[in-house]
N, C-alpha and C. Protein backbone atom coordinates (compact mmCIF):
# COMPACT_ATOMS: atom_id res chain seq x y z
N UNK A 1 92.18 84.01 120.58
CA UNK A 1 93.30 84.80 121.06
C UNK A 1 94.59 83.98 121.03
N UNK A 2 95.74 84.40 120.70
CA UNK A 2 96.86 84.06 120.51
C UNK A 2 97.47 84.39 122.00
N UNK A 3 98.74 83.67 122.04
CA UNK A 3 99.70 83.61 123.25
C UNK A 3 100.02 85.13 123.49
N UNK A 4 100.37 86.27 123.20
CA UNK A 4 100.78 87.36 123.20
C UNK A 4 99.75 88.38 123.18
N UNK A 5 99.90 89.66 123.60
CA UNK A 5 98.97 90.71 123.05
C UNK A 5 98.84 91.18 122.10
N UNK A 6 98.19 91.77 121.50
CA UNK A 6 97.88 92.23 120.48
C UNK A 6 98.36 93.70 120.40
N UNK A 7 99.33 93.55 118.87
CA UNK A 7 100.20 95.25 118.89
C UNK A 7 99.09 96.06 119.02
N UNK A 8 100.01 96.97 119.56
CA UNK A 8 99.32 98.44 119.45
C UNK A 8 100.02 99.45 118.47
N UNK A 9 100.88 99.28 118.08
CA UNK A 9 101.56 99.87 117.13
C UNK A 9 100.59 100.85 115.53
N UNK A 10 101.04 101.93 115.02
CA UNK A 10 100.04 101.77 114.28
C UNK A 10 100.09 101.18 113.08
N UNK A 11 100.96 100.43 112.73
CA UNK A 11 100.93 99.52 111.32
C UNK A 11 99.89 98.68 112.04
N UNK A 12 100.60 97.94 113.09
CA UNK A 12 99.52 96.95 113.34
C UNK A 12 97.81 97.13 113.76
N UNK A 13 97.66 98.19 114.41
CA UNK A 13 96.44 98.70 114.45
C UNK A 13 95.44 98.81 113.57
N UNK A 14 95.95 99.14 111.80
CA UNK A 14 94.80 99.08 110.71
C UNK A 14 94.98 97.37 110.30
N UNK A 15 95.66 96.50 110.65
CA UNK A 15 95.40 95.19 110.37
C UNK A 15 94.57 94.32 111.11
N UNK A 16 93.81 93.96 110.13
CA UNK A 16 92.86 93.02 110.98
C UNK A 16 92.74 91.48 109.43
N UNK A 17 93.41 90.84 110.59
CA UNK A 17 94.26 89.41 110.00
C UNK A 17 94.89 88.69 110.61
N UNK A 18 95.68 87.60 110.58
CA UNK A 18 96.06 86.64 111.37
C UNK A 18 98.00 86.90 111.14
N UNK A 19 98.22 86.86 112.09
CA UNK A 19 99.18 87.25 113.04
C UNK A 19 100.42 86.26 111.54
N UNK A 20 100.44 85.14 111.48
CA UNK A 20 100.84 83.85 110.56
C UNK A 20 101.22 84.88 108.97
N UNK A 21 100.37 85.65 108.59
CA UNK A 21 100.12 86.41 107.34
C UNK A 21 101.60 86.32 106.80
N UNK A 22 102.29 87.29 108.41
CA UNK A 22 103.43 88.15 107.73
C UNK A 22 104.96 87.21 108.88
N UNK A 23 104.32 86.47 110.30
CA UNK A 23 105.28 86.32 111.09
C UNK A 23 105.34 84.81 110.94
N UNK A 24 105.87 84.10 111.56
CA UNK A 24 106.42 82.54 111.54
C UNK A 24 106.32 82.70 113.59
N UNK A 25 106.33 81.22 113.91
CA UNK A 25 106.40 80.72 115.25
C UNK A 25 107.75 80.52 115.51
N UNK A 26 108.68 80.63 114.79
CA UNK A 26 110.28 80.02 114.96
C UNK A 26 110.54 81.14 115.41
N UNK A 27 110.51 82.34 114.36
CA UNK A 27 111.11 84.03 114.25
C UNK A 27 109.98 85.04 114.13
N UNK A 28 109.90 85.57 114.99
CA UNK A 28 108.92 87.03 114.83
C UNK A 28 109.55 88.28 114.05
N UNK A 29 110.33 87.83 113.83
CA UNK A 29 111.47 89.36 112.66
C UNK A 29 112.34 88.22 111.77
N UNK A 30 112.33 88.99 110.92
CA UNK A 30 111.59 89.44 109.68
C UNK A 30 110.40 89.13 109.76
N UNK A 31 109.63 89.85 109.37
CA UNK A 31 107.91 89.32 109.15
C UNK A 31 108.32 89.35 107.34
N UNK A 32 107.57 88.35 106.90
CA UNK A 32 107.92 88.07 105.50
C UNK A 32 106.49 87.86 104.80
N UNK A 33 106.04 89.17 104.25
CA UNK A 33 105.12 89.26 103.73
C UNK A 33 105.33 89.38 101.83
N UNK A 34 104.78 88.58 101.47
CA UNK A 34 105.04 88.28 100.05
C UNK A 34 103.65 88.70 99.44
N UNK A 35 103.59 90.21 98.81
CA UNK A 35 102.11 90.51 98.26
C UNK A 35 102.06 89.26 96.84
N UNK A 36 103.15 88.92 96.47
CA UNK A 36 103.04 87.97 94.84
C UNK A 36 102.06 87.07 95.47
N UNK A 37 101.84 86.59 96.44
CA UNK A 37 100.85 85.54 96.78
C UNK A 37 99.58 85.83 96.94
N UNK A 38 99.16 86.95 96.72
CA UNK A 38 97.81 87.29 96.88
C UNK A 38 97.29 88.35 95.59
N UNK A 39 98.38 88.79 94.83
CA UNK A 39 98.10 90.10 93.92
C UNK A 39 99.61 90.67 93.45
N UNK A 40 99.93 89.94 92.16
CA UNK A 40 101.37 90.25 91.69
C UNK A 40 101.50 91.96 90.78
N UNK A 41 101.75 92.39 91.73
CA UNK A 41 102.10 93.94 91.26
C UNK A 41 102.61 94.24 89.92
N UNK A 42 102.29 94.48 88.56
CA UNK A 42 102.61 95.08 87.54
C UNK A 42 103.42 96.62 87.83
N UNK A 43 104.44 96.76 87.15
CA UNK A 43 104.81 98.65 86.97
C UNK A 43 103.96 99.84 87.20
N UNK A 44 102.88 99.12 87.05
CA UNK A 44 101.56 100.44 87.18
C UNK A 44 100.90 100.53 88.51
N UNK A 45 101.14 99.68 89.37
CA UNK A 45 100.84 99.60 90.49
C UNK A 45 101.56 99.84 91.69
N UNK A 46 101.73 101.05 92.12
CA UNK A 46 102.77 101.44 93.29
C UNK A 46 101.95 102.67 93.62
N UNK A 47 101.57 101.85 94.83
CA UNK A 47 100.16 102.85 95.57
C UNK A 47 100.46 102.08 97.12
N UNK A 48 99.75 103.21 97.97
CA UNK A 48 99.93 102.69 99.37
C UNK A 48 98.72 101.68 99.52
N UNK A 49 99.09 101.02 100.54
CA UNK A 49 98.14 100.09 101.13
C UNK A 49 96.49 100.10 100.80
N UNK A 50 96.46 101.55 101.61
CA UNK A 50 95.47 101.39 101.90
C UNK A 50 94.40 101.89 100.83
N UNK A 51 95.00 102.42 99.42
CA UNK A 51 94.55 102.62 98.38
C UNK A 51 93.29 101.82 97.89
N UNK A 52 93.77 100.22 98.35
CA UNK A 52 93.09 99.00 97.97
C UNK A 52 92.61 98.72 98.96
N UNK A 53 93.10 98.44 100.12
CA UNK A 53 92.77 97.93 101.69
C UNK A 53 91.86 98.75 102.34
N UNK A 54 90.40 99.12 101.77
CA UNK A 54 90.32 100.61 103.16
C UNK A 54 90.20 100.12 104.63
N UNK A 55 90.20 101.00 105.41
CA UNK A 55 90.16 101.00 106.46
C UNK A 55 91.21 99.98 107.35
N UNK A 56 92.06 99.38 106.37
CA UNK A 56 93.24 98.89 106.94
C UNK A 56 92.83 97.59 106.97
N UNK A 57 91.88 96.67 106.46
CA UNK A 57 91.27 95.81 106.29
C UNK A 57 92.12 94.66 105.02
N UNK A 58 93.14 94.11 105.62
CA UNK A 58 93.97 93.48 104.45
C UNK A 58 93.38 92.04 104.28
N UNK A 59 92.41 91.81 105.22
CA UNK A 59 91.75 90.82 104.51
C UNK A 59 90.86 91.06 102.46
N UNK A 60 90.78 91.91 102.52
CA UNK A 60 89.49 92.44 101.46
C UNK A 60 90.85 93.45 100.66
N UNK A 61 89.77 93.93 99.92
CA UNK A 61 90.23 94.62 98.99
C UNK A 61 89.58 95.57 97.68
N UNK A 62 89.92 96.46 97.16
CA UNK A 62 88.88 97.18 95.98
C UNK A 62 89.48 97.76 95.07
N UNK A 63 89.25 97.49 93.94
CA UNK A 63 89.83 98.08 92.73
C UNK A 63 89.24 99.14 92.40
N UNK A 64 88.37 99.64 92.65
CA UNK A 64 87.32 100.94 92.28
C UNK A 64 88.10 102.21 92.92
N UNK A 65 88.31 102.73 92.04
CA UNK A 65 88.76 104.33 92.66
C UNK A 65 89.90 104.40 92.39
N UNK A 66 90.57 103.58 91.57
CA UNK A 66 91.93 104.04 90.79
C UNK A 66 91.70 104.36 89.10
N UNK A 67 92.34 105.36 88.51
CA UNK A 67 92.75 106.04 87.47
C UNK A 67 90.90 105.50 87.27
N UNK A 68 91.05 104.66 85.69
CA UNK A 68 89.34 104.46 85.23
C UNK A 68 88.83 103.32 86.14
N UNK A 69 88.96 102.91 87.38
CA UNK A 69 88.12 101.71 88.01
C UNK A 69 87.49 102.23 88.59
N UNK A 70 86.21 102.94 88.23
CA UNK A 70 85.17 103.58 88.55
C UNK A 70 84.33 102.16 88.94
N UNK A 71 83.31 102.04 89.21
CA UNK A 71 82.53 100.77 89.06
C UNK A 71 81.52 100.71 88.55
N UNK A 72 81.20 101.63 87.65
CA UNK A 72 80.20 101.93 86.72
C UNK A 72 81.16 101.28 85.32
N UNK A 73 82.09 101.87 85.12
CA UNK A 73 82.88 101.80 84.30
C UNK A 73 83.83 99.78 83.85
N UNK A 74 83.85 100.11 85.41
CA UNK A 74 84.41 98.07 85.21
C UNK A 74 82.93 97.73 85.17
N UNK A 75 81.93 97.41 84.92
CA UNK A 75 80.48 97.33 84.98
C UNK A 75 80.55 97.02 83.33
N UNK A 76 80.30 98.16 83.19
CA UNK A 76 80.26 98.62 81.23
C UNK A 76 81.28 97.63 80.62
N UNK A 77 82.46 97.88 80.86
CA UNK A 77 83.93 96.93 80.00
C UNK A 77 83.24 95.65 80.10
N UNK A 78 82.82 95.21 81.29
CA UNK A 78 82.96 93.43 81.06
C UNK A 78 81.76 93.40 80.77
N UNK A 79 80.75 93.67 81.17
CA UNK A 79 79.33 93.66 80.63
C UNK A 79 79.03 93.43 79.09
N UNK A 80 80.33 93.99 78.11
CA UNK A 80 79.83 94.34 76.75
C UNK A 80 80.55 93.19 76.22
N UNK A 81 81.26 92.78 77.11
CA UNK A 81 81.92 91.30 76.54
C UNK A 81 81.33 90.19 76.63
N UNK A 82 80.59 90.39 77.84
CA UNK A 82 79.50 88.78 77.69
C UNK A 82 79.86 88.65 79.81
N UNK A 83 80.67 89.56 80.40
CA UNK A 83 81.63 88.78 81.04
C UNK A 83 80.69 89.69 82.41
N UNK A 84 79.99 89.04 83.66
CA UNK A 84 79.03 89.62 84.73
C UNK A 84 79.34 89.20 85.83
N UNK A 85 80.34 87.86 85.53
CA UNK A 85 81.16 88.54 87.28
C UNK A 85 82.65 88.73 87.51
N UNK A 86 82.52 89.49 87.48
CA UNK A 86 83.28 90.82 87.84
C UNK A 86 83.87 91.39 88.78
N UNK A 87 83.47 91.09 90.08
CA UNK A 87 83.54 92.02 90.92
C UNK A 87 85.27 91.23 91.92
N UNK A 88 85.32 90.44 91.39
CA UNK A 88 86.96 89.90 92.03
C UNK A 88 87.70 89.61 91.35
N UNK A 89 88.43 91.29 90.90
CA UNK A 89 89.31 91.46 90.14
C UNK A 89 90.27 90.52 90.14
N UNK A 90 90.84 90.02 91.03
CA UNK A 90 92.14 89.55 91.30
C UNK A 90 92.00 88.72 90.79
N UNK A 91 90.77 87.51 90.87
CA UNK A 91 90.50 86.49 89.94
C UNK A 91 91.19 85.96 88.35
N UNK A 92 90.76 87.37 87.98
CA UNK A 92 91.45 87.18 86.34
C UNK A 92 92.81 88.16 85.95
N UNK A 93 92.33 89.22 87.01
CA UNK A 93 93.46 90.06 86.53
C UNK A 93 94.73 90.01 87.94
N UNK A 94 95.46 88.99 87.99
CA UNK A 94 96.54 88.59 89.22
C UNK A 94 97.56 89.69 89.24
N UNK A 95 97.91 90.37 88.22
CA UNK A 95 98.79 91.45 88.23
C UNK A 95 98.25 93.21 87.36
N UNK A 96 96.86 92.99 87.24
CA UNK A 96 96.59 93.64 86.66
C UNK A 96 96.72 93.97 85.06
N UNK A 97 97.35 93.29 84.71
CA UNK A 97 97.32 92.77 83.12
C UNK A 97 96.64 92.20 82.28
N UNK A 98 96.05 93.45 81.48
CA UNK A 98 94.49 92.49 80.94
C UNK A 98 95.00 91.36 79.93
N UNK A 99 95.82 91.20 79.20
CA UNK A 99 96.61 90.15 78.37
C UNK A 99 96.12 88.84 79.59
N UNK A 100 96.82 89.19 80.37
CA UNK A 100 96.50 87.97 81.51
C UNK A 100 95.28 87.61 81.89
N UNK A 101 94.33 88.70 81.91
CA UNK A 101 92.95 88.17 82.08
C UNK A 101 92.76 87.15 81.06
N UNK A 102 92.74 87.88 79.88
CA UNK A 102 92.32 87.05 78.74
C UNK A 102 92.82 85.92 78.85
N UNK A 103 93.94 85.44 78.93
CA UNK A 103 94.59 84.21 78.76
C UNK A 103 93.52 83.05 80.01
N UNK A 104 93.44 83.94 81.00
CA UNK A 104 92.80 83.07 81.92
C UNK A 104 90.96 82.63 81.83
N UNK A 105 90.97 83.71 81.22
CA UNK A 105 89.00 83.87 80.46
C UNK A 105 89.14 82.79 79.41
N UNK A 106 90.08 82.84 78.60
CA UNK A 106 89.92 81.92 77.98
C UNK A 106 90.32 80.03 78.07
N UNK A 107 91.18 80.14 78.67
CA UNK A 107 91.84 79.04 79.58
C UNK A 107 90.22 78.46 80.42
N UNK A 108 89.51 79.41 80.47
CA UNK A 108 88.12 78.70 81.44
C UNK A 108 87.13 78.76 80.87
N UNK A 109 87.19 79.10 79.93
CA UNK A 109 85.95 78.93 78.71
C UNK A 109 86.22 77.69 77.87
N UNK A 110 87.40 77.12 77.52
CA UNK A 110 88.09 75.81 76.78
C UNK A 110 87.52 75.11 78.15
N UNK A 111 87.66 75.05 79.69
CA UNK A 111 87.79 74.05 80.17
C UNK A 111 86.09 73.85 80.50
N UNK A 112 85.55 74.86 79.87
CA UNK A 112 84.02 75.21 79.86
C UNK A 112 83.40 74.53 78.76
N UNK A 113 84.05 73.98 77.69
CA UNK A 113 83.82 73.19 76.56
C UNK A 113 83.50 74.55 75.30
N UNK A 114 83.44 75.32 76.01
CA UNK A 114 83.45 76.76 75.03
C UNK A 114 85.10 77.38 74.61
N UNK A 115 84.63 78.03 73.23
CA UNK A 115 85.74 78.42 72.68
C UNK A 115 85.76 79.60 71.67
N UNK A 116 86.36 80.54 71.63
CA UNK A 116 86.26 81.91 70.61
C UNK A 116 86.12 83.28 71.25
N UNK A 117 85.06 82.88 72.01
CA UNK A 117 83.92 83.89 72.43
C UNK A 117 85.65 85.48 72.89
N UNK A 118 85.85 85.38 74.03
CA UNK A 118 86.65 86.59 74.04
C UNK A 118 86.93 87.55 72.51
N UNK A 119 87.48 86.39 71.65
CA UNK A 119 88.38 87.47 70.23
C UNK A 119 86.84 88.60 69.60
N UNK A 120 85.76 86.99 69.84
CA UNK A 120 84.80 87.85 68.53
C UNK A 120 84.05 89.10 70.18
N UNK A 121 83.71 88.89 70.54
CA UNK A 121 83.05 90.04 71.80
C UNK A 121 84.33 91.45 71.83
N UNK A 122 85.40 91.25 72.09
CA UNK A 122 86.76 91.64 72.49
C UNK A 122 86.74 92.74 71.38
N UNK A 123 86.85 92.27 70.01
CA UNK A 123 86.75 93.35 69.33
C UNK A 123 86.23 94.68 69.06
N UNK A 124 84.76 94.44 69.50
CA UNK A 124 83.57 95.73 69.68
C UNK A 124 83.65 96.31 70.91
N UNK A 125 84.90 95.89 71.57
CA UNK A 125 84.91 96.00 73.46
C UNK A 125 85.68 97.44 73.38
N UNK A 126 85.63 98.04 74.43
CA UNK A 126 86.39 98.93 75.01
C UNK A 126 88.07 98.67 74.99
N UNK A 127 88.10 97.25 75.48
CA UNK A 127 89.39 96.54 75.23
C UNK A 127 89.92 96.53 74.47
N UNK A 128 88.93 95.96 73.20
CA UNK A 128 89.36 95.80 72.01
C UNK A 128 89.77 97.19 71.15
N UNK A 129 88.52 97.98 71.28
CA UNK A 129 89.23 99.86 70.62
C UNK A 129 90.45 99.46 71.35
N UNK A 130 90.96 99.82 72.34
CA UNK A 130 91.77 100.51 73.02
C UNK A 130 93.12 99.26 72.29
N UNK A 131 93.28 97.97 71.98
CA UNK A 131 94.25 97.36 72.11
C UNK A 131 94.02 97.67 70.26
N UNK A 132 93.37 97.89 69.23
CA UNK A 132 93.68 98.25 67.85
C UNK A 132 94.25 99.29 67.91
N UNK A 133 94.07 100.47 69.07
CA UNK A 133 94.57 101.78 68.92
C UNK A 133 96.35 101.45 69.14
N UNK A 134 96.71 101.14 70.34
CA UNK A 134 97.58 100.98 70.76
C UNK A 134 98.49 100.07 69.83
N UNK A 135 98.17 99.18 69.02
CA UNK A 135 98.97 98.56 67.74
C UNK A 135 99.07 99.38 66.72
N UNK A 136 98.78 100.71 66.39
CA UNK A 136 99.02 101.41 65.36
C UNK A 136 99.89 101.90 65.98
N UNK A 137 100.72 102.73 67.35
CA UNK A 137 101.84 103.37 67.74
C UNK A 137 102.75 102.71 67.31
């Protein structure tokens, strides 16, 4: 327990997290919450909270249940690449930009003493259709 009570407010009510997240000990206003430090928002991403957060739970988080992040579906994509864990998106994809995954899949496969594997898998991928399609527009 911290020096103070605990809001009752209802922003603060679906948070369950440490007080530090968003406030400072000097100044309690502004609370200065910087999502770039945990999950850098791309253009495609402007959704409420709790879209990702359920239950107001900003510790955690879930990519499943937006547009195709079915979890059958993120299952299948990385599965056919070679690629089985999966399940912490944020890991590779920091802004949701699969360009960026890749860069980082591969960035850890070189430091893995491995090398290639993404281009030749990538091609027969879901990824891969979808990024030959998108170079013919």
């Amino acid at each position: 327990d911290g020096c103070h009570a605990n809001p009752s407010d209802g922003l603060h009510l679906k948070i369950k997290g440490n007080c530090s997240a968003c406030h400072t000990q000097q100044r309690w206003t502004p609370a200065t919450f910087d999502h770039d430090n945990y999950f850098r928002f791309d253009r495609a991403h402007t959704t409420e909270c709790v879209t990702c957060h359920i239950n107001g739970d900003y510790n955690s988080y879930t990519c499943y249940g937006c547009h195709e992040h079915s979890r059958s579906r993120i299952r299948e994509e990385h599965v056919e690449e070679g690629i089985v864990d999966y399940e912490n998106c944020a890991e590779c994809h920091r802004s949701g930009d699969e360009d960026e995954a890749e860069r980082n899949w591969n960035r850890k496969r070189k430091a893995q003493g491995k090398s290639g594997q993404w281009s030749r898998q990538v091609d027969n991928s879901e990824h891969g259709r979808r990024r030959s399609h998108d170079d013919d527009d």
